[in-house]
N, C-alpha and C. Protein backbone atom coordinates (compact mmCIF):
# COMPACT_ATOMS: atom_id res chain seq x y z
N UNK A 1 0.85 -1.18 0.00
CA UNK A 1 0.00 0.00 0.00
C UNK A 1 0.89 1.24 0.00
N UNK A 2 0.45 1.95 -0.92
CA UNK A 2 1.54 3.54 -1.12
C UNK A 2 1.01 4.14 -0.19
N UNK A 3 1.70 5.76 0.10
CA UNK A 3 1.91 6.44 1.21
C UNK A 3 0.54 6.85 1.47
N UNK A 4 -0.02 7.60 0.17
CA UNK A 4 -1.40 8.12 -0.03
C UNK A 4 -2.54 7.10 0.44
N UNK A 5 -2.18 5.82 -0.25
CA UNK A 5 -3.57 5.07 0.06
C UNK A 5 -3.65 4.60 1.22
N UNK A 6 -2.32 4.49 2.06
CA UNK A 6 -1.77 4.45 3.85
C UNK A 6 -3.04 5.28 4.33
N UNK A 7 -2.95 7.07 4.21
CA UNK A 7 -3.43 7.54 4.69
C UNK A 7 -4.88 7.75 4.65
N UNK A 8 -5.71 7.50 3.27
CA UNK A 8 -6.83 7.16 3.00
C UNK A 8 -7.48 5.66 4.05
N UNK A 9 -6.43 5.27 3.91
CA UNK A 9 -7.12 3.78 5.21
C UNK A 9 -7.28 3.95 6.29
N UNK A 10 -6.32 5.51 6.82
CA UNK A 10 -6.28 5.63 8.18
C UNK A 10 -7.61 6.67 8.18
N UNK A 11 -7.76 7.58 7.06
CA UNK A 11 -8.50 8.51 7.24
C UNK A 11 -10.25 7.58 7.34
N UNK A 12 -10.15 6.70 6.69
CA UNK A 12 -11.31 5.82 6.58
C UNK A 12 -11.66 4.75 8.12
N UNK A 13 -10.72 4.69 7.87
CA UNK A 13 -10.68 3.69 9.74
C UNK A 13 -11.20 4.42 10.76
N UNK A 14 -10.76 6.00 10.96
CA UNK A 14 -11.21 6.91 11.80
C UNK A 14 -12.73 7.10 11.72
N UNK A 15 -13.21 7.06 10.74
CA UNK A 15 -15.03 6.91 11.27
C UNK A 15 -14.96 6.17 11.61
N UNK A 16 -14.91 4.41 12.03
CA UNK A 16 -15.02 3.84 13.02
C UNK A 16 -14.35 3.81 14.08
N UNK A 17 -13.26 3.90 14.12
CA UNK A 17 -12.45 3.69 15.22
C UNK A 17 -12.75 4.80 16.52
N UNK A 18 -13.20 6.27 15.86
CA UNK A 18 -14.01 7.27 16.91
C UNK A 18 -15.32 6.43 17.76
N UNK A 19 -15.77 5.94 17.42
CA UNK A 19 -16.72 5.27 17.76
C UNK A 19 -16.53 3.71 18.84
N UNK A 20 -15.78 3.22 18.15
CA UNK A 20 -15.64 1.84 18.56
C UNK A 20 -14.30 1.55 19.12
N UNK A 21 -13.87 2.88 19.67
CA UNK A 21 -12.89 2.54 20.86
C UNK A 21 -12.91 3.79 21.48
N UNK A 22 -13.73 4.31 21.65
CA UNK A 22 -14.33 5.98 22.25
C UNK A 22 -13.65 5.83 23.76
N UNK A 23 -13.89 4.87 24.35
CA UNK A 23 -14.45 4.94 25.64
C UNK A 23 -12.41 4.82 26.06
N UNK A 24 -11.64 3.79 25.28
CA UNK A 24 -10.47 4.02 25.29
C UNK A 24 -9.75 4.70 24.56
N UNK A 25 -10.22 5.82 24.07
CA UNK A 25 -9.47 7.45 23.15
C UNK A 25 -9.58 7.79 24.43
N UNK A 26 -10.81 7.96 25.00
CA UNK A 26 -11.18 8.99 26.22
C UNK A 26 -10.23 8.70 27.36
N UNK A 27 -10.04 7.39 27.93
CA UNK A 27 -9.21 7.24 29.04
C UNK A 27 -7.63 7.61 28.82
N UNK A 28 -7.27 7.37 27.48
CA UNK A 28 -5.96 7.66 27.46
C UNK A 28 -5.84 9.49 27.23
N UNK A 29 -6.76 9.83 26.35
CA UNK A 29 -6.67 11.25 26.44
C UNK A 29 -7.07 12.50 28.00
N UNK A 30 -7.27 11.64 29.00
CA UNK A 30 -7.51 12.29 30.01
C UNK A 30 -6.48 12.03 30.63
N UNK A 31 -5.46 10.88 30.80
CA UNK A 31 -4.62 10.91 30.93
C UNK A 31 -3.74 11.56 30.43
N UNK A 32 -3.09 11.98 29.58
CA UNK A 32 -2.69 12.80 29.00
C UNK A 32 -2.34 14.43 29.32
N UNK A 33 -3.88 14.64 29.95
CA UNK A 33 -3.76 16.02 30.75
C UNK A 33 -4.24 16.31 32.05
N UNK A 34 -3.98 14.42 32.26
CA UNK A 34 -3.84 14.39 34.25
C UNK A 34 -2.28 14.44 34.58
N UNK A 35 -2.52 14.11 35.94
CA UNK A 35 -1.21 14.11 36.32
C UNK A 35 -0.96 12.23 36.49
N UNK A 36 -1.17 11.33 35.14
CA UNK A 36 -0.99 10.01 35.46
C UNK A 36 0.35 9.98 35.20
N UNK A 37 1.29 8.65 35.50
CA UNK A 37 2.37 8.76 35.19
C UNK A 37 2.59 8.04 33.79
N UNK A 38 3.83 8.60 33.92
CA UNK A 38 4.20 8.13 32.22
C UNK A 38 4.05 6.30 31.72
N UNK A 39 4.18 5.65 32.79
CA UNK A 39 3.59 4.13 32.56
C UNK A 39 2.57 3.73 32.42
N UNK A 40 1.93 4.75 32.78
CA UNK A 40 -0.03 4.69 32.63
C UNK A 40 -0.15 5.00 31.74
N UNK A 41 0.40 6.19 31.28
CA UNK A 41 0.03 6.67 29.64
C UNK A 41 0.59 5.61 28.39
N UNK A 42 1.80 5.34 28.90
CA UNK A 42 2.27 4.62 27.49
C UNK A 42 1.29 2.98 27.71
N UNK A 43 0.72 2.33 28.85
CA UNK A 43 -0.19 1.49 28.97
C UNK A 43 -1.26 1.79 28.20
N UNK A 44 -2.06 3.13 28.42
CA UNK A 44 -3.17 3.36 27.77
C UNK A 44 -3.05 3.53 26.31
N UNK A 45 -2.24 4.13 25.91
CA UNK A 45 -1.31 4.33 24.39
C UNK A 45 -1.59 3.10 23.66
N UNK A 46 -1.58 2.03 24.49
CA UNK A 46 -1.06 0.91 23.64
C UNK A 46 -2.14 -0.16 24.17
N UNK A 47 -3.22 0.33 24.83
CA UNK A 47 -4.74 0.44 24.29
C UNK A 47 -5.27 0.54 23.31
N UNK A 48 -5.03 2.10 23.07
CA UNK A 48 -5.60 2.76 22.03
C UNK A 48 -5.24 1.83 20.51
N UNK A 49 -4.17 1.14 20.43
CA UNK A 49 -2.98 1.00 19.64
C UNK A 49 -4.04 -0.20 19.17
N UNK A 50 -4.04 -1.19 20.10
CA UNK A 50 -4.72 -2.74 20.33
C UNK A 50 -6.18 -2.43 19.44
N UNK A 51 -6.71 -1.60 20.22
CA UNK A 51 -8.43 -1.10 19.79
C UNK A 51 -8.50 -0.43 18.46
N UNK A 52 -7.41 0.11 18.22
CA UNK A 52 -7.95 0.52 16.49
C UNK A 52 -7.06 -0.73 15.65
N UNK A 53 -6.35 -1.48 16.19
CA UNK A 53 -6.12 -2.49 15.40
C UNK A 53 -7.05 -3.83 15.26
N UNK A 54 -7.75 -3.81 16.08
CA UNK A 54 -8.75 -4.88 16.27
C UNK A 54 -10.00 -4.68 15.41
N UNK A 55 -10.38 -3.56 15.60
CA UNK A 55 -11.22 -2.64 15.02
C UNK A 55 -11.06 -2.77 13.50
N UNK A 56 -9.38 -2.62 13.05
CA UNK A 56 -9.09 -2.51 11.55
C UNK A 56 -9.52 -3.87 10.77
N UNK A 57 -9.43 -4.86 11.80
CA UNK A 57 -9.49 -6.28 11.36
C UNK A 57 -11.36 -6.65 11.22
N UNK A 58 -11.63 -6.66 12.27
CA UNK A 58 -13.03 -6.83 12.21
C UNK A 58 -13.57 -5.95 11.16
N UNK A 59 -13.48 -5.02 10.68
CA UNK A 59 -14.11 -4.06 10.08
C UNK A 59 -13.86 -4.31 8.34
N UNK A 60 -12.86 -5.16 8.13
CA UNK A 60 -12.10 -5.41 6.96
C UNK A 60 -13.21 -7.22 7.02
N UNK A 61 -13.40 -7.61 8.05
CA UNK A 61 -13.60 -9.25 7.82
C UNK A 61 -15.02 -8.90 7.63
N UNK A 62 -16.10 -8.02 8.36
CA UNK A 62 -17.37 -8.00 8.54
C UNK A 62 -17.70 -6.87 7.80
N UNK A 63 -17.63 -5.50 7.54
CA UNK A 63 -18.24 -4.52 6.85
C UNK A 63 -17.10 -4.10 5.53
N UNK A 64 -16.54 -5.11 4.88
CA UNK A 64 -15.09 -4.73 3.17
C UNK A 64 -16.23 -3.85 2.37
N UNK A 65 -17.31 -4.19 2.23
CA UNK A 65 -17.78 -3.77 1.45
C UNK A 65 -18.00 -2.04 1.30
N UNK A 66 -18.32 -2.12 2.51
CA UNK A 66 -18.95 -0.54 3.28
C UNK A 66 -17.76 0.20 2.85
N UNK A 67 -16.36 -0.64 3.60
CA UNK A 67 -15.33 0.60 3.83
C UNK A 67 -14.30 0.49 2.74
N UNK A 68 -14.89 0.06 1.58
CA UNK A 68 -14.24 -0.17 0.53
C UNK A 68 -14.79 1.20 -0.60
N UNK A 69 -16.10 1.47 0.06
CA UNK A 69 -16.73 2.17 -0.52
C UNK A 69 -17.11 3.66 -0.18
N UNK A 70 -16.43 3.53 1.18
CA UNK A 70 -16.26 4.82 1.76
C UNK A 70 -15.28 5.21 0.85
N UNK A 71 -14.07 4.47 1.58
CA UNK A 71 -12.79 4.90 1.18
C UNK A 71 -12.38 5.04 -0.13
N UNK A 72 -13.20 4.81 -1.24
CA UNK A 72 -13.25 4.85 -2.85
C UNK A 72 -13.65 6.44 -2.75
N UNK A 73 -14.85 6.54 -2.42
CA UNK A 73 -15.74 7.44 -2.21
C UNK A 73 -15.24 8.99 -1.71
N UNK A 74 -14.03 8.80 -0.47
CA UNK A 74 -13.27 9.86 -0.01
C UNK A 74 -12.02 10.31 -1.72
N UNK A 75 -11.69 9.01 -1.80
CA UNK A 75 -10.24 9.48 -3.12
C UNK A 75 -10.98 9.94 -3.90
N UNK A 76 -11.98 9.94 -4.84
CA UNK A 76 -12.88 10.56 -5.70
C UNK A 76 -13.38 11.92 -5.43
N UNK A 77 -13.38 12.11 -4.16
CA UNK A 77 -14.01 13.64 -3.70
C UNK A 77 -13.20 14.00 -2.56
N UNK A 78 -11.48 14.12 -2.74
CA UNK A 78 -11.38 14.80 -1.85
C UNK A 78 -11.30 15.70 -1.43
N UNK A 79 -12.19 17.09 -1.95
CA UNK A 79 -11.92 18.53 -2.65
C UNK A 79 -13.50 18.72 -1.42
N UNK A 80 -14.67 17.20 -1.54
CA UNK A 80 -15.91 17.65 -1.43
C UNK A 80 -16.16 15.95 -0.71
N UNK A 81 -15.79 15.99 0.68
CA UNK A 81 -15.88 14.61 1.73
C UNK A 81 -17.82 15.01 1.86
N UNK A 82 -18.11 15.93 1.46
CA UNK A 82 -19.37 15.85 2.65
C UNK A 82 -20.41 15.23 1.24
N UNK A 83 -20.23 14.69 -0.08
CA UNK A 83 -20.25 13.41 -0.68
C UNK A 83 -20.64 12.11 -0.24
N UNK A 84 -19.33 12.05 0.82
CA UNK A 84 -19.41 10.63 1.21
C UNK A 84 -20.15 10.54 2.66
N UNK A 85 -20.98 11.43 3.10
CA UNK A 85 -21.35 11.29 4.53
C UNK A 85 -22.48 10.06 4.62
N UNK A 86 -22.79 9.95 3.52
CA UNK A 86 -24.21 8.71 3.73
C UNK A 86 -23.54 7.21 3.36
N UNK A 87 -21.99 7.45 3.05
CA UNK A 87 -21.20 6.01 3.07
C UNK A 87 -21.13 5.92 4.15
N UNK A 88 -20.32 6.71 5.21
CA UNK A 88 -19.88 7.03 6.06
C UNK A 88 -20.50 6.30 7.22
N UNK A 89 -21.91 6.70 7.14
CA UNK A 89 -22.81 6.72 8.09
C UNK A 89 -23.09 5.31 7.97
N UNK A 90 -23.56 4.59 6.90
CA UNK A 90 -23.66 3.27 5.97
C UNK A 90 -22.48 2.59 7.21
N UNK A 91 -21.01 3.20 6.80
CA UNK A 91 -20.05 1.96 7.36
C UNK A 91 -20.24 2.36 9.03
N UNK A 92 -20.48 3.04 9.52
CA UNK A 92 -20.45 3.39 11.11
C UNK A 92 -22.03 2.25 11.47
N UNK A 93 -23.10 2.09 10.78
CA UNK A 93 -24.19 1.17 10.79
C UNK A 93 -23.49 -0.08 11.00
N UNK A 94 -23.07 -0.63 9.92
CA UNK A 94 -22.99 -1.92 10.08
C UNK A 94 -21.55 -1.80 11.06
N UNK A 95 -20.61 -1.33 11.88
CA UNK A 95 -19.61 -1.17 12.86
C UNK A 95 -20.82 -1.55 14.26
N UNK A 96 -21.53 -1.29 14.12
CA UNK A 96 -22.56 -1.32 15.39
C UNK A 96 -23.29 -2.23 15.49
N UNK A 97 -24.13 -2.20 14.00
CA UNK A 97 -24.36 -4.00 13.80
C UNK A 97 -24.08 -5.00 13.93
N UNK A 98 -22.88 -4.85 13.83
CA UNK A 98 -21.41 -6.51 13.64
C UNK A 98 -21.00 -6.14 15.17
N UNK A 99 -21.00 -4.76 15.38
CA UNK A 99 -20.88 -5.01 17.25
C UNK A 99 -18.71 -5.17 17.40
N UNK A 100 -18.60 -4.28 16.37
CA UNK A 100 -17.44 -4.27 15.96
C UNK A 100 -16.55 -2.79 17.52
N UNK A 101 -15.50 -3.66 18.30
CA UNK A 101 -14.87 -2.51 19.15
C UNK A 101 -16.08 -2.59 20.53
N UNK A 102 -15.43 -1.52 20.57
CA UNK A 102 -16.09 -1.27 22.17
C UNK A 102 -17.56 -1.27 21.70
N UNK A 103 -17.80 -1.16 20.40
CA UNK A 103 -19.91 -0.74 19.80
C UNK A 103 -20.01 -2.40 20.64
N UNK A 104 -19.64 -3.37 20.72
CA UNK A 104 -20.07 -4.71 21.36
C UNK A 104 -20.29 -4.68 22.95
N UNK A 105 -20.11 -3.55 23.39
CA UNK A 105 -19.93 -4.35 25.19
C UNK A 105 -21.50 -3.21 25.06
């Protein structure tokens, strides 16, 4: 995968991954501007790390279609993303459906 389409996967992953590891963005980002120590943070870090990788997998095995079609959908319009908001929304559905990330507990 080239540099560009790297970042299109990441930019595409991020509608779900906001979602379906929220609850661990949030703990590590409060850490961040607590006073936790630096072993807590790089623990939670690598949370975060686990949860959007898990996330990347499930989301590739259960919704390819969706985020195949987002992410088509973003390279075609990237001048005009608000295009793709009803893919978007489409792949964040079935993320919740499939019970994909933290959308399962």
């Amino acid at each position: 995968m080239s540099v560009p389409e790297t970042g299109l996967y990441l930019r595409s992953l991020a509608a779900v991954t906001s979602l379906a590891c929220y609850e661990t963005f949030k703990a590590y980002v409060t850490s961040t501007t607590s006073k936790e120590s630096l072993e807590t943070r790089v623990a939670l870090a690598t949370d975060v790390q686990k949860c959007s990788n898990n996330v990347s997998k499930e989301l590739t095995a259960k919704c390819q279609d969706d985020f195949t079609g987002y992410m088509d959908c973003l390279k075609k319009n990237k001048d005009n993303v608000v295009k793709c908001v009803a893919l978007k929304d489409t792949l964040q559905e079935c993320a919740a459906m499939n019970k994909i990330g933290e959308l399962g507990n």
